[in-house]
Protein backbone atom coordinates (compact mmCIF):
# COMPACT_ATOMS: atom_id res chain seq x y z
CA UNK A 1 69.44 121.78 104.41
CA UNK A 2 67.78 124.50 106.77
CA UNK A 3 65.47 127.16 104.74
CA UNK A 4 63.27 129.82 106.15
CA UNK A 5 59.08 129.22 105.15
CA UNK A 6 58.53 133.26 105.95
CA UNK A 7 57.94 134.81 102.76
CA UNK A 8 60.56 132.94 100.69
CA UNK A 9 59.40 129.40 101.03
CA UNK A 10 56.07 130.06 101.86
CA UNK A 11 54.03 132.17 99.51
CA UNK A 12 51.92 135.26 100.89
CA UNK A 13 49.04 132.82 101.72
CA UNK A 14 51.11 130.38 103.16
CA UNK A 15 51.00 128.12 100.52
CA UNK A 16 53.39 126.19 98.07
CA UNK A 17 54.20 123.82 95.12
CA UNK A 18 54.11 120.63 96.87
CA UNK A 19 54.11 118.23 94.01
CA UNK A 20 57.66 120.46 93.28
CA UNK A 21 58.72 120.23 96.99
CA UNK A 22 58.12 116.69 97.10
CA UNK A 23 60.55 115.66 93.97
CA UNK A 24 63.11 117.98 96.23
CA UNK A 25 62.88 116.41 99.19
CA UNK A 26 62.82 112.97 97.69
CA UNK A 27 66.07 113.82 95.90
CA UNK A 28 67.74 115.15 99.48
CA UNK A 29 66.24 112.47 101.40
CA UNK A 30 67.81 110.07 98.85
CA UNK A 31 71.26 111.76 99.80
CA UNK A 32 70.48 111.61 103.37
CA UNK A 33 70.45 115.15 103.38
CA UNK A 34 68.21 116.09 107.12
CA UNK A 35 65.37 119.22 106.12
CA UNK A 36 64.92 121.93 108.25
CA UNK A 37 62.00 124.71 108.90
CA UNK A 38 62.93 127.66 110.18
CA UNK A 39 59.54 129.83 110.78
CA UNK A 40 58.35 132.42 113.42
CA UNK A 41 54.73 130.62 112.92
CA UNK A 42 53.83 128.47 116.45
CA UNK A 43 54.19 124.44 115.92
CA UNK A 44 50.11 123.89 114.83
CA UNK A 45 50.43 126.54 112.18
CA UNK A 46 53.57 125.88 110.86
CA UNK A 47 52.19 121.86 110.99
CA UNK A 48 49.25 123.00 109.17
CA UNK A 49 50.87 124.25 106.29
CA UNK A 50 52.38 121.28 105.25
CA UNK A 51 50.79 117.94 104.99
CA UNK A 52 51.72 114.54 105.78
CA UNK A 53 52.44 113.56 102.40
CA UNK A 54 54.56 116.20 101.70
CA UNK A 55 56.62 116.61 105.47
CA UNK A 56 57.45 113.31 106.53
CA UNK A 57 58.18 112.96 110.20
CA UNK A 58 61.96 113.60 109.33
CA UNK A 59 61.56 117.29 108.72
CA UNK A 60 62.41 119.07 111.71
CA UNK A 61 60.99 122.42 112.48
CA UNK A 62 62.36 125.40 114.89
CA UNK A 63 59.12 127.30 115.15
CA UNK A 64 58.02 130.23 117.12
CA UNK A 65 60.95 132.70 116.26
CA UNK A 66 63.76 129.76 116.27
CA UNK A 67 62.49 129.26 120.33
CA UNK A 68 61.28 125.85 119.97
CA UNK A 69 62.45 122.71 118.24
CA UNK A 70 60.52 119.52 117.17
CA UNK A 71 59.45 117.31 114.35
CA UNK A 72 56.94 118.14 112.50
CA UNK A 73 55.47 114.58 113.22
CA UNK A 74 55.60 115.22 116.67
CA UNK A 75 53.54 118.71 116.06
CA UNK A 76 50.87 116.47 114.27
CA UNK A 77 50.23 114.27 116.97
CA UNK A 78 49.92 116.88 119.93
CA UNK A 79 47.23 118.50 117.26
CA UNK A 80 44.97 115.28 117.50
């Protein structure tokens, strides 16, 4: 399942329900169903807005206009 996080996922401060997003993604990953990010944000914001507990390393992320490609785990450890 690929959604954009632009203004429809994400809300105007770049934030979200993630105790709602979580019970979602549970569900899909329970299905096998792979998540995607679609975002024009660069990898460390689009990272930022979503925490460990909520984006497990599965989520994969096309960032920076749909340019790049990467999981989001791999975002958090280039940040350290």
């Amino acid at each position: 399942m690929a959604f954009d996080a632009d203004d429809t996922f994400l809300c105007f401060d770049n934030t979200y329900d993630v105790e709602h997003f979580e019970k979602i993604y549970q569900m899909l990953q329970d299905k096998d169903i792979k998540v995607v990010v679609i975002s024009d944000n660069q990898y460390a914001q689009l990272a930022s807005f979503f925490s460990k507990r909520s984006a497990p390393q599965e989520i994969v992320a096309f960032g920076d206009g749909g340019n790049d490609l990467e999981k989001l785990a791999y975002v958090e450890q280039a940040m350290r």
